[in-house]
Protein backbone atom coordinates (compact mmCIF):
# COMPACT_ATOMS: atom_id res chain seq x y z
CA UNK A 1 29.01 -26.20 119.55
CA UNK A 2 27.51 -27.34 122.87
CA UNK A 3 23.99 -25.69 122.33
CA UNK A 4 24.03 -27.35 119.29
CA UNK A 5 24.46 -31.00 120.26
CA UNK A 6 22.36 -29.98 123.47
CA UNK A 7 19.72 -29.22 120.65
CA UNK A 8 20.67 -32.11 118.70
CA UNK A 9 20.33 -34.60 121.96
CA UNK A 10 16.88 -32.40 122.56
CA UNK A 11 15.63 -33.77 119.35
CA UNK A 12 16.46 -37.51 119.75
CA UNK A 13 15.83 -37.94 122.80
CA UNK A 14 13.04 -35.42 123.64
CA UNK A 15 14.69 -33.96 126.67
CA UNK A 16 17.62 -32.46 128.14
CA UNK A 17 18.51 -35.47 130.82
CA UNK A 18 21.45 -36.51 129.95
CA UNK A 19 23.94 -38.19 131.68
CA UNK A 20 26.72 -36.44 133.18
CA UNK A 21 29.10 -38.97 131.31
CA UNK A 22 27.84 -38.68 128.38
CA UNK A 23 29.12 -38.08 125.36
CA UNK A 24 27.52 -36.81 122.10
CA UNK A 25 28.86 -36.89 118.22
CA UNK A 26 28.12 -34.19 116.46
CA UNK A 27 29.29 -33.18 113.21
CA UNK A 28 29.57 -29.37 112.30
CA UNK A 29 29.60 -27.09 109.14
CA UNK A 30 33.20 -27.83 108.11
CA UNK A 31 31.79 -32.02 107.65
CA UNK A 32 34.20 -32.86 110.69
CA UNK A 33 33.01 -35.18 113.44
CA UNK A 34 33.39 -34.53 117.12
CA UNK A 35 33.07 -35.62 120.56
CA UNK A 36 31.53 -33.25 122.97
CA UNK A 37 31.31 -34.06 126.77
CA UNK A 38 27.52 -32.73 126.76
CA UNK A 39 26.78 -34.45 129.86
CA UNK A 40 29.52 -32.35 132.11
CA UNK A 41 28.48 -29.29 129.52
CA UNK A 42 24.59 -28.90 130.93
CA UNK A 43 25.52 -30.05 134.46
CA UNK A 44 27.81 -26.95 134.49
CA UNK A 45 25.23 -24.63 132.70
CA UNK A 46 22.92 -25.93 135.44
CA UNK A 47 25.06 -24.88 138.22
CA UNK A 48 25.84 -21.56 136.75
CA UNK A 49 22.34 -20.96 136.19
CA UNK A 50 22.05 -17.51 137.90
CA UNK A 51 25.15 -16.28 135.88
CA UNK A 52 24.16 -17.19 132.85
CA UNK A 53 23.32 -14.37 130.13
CA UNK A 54 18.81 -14.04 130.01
CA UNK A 55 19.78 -15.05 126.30
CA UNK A 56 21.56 -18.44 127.16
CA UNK A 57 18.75 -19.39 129.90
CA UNK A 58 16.13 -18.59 127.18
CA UNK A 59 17.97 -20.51 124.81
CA UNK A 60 18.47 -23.58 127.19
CA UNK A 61 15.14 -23.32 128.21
CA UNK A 62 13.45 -22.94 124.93
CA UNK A 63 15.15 -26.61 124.41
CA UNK A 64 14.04 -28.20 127.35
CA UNK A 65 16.22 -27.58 129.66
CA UNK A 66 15.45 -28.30 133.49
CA UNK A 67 16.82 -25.32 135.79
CA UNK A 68 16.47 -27.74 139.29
């Protein structure tokens, strides 16, 4: 669910600086709304960086996603 609103903020916005506060509404298969903390989300993908599966980093990245 976080990719996906990362993705969805990627698209809006047209870049992957987002606030560490921030908060982004998605809404998912099942119709239902929510709140994701997306800010705190990449923050923490950022500072796990090196333990991150090659998949999720080329995921991130393939998004726009700034490692530094």
């Amino acid at each position: 669910m976080n990719y996906q609103a990362a993705k969805q903020f990627y698209e809006r916005e047209g870049h992957l600086q987002v606030p560490r506060k921030h908060v982004e509404r998605t809404v998912g298969e099942d119709q239902e709304e929510r709140e994701l903390k997306l800010g705190a989300w990449i923050g923490n993908q950022r500072s796990r960086a090196a333990t991150l599966s090659p998949e999720r980093v080329e995921q991130l990245s393939a998004i726009g996603m700034r490692w530094a």
